[in-house]
N, C-alpha and C. Protein backbone atom coordinates (compact mmCIF):
# COMPACT_ATOMS: atom_id res chain seq x y z
N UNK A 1 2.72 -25.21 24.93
CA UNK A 1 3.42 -24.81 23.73
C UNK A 1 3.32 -23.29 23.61
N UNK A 2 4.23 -22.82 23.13
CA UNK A 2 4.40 -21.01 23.08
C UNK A 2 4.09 -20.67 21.73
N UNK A 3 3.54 -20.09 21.68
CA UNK A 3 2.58 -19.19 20.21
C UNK A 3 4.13 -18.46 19.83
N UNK A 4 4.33 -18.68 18.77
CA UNK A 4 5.16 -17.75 17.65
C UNK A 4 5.00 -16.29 18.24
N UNK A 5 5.83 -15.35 18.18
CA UNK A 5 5.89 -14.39 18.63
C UNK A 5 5.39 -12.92 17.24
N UNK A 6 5.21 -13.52 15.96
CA UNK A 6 4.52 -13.36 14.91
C UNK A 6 3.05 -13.80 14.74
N UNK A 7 2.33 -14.74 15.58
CA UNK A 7 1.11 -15.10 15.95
C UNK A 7 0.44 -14.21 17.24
N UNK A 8 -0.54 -14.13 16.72
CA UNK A 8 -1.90 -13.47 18.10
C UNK A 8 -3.02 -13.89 18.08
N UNK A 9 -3.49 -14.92 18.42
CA UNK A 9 -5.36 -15.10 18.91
C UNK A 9 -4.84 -15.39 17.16
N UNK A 10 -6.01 -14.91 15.96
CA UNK A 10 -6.09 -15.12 15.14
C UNK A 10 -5.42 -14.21 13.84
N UNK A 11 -4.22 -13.34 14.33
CA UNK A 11 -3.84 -12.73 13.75
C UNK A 11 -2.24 -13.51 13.11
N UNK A 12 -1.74 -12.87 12.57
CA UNK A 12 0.08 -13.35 11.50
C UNK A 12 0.11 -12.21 10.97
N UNK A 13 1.68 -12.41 11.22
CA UNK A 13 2.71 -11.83 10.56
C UNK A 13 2.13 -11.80 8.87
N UNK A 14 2.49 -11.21 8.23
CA UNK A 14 2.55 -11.22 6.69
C UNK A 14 3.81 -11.58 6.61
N UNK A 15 4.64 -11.66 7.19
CA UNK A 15 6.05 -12.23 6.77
C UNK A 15 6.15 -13.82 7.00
N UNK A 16 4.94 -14.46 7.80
CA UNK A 16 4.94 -15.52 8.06
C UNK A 16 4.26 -16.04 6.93
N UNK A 17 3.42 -15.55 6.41
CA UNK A 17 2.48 -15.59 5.40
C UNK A 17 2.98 -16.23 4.51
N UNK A 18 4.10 -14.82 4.03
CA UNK A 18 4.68 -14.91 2.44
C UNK A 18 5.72 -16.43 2.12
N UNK A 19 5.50 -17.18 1.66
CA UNK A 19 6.21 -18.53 1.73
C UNK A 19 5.38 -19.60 2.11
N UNK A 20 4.19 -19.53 2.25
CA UNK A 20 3.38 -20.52 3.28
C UNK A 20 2.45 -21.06 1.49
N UNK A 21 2.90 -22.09 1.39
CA UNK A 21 1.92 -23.20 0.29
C UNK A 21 0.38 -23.01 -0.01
N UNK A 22 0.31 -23.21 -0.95
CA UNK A 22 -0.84 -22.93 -1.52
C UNK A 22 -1.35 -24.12 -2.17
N UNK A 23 -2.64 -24.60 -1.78
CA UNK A 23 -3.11 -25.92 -2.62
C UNK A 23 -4.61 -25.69 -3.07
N UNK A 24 -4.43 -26.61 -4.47
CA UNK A 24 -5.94 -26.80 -5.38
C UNK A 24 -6.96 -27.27 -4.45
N UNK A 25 -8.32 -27.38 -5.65
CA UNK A 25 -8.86 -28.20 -4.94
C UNK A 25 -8.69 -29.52 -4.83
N UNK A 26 -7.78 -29.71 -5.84
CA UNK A 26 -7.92 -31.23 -5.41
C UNK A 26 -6.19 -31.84 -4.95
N UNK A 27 -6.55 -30.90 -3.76
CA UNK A 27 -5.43 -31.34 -2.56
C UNK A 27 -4.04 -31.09 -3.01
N UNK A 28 -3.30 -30.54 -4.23
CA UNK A 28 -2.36 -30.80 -5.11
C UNK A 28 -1.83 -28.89 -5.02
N UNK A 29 -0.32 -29.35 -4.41
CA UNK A 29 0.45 -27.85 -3.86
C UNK A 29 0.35 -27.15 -5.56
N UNK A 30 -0.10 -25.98 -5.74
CA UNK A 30 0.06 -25.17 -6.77
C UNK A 30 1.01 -24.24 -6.69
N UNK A 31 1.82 -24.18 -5.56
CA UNK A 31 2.48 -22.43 -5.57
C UNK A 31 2.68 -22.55 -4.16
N UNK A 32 3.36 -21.09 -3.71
CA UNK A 32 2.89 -20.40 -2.51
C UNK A 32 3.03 -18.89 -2.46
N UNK A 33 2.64 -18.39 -1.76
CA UNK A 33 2.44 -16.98 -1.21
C UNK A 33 3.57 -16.05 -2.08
N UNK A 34 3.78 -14.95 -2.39
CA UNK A 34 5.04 -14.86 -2.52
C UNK A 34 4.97 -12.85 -1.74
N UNK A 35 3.34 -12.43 -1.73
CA UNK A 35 3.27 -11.38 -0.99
C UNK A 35 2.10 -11.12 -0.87
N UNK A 36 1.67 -10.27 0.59
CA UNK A 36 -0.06 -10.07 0.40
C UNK A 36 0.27 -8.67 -0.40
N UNK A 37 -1.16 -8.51 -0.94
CA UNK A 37 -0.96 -6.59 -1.16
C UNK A 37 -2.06 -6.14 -0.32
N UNK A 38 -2.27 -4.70 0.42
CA UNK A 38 -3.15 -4.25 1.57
C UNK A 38 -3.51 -3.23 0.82
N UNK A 39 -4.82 -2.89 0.66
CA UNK A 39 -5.25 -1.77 0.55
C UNK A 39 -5.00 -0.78 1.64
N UNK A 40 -4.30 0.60 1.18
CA UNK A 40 -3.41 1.47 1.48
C UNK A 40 -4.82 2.49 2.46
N UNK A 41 -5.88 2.52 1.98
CA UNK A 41 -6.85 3.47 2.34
C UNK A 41 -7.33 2.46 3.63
N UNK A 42 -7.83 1.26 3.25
CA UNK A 42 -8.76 0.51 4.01
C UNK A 42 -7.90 -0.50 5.57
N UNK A 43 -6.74 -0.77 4.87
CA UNK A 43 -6.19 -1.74 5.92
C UNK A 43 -6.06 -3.37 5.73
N UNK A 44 -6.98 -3.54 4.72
CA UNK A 44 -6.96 -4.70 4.62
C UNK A 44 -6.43 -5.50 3.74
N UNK A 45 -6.66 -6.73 3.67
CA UNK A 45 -5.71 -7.33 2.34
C UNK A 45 -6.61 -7.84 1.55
N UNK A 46 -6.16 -7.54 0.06
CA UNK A 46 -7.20 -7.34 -0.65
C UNK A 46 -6.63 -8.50 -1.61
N UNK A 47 -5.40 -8.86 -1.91
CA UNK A 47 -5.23 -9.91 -2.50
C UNK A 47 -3.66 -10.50 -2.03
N UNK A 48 -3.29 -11.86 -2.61
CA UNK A 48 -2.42 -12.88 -2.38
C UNK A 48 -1.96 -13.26 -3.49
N UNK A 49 -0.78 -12.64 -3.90
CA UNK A 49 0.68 -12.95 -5.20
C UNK A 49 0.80 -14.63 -4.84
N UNK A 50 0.29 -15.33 -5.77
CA UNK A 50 0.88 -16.43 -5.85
C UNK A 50 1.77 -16.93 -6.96
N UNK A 51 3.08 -17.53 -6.33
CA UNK A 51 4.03 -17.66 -7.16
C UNK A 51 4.73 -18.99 -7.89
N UNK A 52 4.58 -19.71 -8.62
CA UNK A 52 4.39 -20.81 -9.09
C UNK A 52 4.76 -20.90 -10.67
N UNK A 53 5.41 -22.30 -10.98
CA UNK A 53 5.99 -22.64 -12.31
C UNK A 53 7.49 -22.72 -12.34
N UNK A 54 8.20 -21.69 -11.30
CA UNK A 54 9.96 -21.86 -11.52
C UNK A 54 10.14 -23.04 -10.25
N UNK A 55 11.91 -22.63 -10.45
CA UNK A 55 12.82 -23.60 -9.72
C UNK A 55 13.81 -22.56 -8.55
N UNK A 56 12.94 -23.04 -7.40
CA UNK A 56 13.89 -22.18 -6.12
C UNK A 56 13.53 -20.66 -6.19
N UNK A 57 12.34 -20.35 -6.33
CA UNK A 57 12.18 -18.87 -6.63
C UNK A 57 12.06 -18.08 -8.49
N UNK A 58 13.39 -19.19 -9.09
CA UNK A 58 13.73 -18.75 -10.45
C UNK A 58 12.77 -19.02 -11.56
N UNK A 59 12.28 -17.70 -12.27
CA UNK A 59 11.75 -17.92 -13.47
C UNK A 59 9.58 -18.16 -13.08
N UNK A 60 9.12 -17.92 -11.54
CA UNK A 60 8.11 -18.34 -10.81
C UNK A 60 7.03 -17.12 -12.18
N UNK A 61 6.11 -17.30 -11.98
CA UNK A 61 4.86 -16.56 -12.81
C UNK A 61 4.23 -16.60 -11.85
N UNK A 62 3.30 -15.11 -11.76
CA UNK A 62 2.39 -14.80 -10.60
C UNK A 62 0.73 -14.96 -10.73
N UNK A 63 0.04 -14.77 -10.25
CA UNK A 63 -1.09 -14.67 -10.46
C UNK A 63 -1.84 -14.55 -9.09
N UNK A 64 -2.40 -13.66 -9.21
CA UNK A 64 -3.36 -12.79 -7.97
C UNK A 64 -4.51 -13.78 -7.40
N UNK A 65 -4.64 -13.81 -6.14
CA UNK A 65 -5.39 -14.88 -5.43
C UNK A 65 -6.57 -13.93 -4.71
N UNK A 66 -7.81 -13.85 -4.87
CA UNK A 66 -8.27 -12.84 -3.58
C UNK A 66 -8.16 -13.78 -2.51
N UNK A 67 -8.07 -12.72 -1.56
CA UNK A 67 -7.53 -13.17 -0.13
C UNK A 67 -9.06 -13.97 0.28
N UNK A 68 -10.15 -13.57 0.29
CA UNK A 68 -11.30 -14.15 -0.06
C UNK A 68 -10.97 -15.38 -0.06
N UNK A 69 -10.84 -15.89 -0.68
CA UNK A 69 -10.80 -17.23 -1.90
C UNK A 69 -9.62 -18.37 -0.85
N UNK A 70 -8.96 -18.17 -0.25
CA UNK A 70 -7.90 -18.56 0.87
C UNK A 70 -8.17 -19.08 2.04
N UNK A 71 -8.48 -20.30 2.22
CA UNK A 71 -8.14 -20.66 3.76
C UNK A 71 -7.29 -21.56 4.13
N UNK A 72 -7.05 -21.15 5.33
CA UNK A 72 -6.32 -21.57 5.90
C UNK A 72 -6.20 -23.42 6.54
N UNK A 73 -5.81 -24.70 6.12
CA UNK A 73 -5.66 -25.82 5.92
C UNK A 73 -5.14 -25.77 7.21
N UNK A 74 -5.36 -26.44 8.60
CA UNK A 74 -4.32 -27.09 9.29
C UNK A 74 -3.53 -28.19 8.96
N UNK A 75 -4.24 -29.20 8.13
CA UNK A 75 -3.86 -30.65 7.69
C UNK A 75 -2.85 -30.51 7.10
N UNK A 76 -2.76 -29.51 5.83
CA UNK A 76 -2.09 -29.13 4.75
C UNK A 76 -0.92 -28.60 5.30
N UNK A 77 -1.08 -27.72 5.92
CA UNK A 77 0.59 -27.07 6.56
C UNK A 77 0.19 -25.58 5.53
N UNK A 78 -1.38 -25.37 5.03
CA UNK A 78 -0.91 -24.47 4.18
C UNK A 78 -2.31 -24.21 3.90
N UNK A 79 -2.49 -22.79 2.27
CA UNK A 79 -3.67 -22.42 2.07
C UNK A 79 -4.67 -23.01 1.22
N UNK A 80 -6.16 -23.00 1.01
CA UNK A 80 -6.73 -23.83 0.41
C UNK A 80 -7.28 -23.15 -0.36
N UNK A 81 -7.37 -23.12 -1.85
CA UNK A 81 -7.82 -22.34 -2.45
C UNK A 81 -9.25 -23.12 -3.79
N UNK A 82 -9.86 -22.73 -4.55
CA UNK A 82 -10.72 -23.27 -5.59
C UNK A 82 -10.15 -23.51 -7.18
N UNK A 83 -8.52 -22.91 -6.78
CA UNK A 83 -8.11 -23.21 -8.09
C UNK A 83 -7.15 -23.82 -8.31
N UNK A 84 -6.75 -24.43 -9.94
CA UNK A 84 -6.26 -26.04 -9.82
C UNK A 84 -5.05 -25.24 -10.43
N UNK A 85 -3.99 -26.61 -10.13
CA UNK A 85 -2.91 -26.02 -11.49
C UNK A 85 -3.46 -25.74 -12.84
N UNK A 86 -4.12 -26.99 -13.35
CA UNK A 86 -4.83 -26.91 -15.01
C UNK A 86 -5.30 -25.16 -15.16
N UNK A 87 -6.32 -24.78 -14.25
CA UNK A 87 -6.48 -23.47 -14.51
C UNK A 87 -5.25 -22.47 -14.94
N UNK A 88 -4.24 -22.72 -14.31
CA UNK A 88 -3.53 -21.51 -13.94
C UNK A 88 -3.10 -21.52 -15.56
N UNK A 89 -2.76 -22.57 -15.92
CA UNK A 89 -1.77 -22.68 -17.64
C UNK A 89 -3.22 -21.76 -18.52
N UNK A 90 -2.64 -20.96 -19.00
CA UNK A 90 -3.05 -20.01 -19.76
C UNK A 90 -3.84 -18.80 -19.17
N UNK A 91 -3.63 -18.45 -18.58
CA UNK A 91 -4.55 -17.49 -17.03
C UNK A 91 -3.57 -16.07 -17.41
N UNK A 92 -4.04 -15.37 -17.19
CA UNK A 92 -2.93 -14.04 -17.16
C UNK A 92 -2.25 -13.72 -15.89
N UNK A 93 -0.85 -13.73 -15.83
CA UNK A 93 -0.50 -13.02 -14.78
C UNK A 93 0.08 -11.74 -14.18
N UNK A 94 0.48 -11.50 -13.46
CA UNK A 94 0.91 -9.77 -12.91
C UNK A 94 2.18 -9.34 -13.63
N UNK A 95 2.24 -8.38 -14.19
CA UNK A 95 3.24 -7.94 -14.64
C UNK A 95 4.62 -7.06 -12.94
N UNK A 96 5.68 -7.73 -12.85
CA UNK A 96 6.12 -7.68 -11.82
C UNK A 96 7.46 -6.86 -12.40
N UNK A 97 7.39 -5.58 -11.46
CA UNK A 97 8.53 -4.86 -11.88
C UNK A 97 9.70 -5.19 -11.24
N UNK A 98 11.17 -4.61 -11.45
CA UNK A 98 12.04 -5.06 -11.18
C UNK A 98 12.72 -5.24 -10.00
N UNK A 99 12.01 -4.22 -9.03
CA UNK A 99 12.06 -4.71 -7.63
C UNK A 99 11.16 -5.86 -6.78
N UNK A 100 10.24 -6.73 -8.25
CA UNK A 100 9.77 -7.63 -7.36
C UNK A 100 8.07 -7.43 -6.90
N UNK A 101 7.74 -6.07 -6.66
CA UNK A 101 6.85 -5.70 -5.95
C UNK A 101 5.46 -5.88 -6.87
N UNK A 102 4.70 -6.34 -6.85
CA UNK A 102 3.20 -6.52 -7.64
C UNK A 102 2.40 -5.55 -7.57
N UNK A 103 1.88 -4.75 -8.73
CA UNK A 103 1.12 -3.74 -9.07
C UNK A 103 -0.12 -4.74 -8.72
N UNK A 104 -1.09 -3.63 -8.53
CA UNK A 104 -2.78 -3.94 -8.48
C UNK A 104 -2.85 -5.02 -9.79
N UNK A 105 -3.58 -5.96 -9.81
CA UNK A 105 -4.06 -6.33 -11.15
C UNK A 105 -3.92 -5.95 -12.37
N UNK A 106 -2.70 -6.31 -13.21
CA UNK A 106 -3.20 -5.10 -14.43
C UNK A 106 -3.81 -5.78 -15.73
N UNK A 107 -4.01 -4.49 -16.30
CA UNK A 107 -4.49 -4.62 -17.44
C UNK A 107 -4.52 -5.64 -18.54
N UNK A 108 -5.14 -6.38 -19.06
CA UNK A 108 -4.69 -7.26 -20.13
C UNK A 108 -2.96 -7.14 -21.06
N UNK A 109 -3.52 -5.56 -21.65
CA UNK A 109 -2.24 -5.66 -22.13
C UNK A 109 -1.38 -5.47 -21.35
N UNK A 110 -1.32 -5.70 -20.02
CA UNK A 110 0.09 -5.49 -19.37
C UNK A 110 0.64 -6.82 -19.10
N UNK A 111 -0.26 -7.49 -18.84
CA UNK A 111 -0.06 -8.72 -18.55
C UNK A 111 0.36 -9.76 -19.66
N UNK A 112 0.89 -10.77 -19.16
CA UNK A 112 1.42 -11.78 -20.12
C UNK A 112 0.92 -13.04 -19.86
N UNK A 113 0.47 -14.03 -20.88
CA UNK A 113 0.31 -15.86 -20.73
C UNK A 113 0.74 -16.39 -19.70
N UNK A 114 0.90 -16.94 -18.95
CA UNK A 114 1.47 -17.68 -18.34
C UNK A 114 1.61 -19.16 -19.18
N UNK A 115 2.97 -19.44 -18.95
CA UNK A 115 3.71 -20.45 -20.18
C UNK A 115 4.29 -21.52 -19.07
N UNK A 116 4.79 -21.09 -17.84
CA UNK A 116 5.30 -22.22 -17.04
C UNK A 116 4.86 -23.56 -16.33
N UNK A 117 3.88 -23.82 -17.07
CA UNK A 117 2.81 -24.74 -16.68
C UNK A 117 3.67 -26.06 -17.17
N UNK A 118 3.28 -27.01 -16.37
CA UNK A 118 3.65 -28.67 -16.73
C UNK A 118 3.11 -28.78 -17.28
């Protein structure tokens, strides 16, 4: 079988990344990816935009994952994380400007409820 040409030994694409499912702990898809962010000085990725609550992309609420906190599921087709949907309903999420792109964590008051919860 031929390795993805976006795959190396243990490395990916971030474009392969972004779209790839995200599940609770208790096995149950919460979201998926929607971008890493890299620290600009260091290289590395310091957290994971997860995007969850809309329909087809529309209306999704974010909330910051440390990359930490993420592994990688073969079973799943996807990432495994410690947090549930229940958490996410009332959690603060990223305030996302109009190109989409996710600021560092912000501030309380920048941030808003998250309301899109079942």
């Amino acid at each position: 079988m031929a390795m993805d040409e976006k795959e190396i030994g243990n490395l990916i694409g971030s474009d392969k990344v972004e779209g790839t499912a995200v599940f609770g702990a208790d096995d149950n898809k919460i979201g998926s990816i929607e971008r890493v962010m890299i620290d600009k000085r260091g290289g590395r990725v310091s957290y994971a935009v997860l995007g969850f609550g809309g329909f087809l992309g529309l209306g999704n609420d974010h909330y910051p994952l440390p990359w930490q906190s993420l592994k990688y599921d073969t079973a799943l087709g996807g990432y495994r994380t410690g947090v549930t949907e229940s958490q996410l309903c009332g959690a603060q999420n990223i305030a996302m400007t109009t190109t989409g792109t996710g600021a560092m964590p912000p501030a309380p008051a920048r941030s808003t409820t998250i309301t899109a919860c079942r």
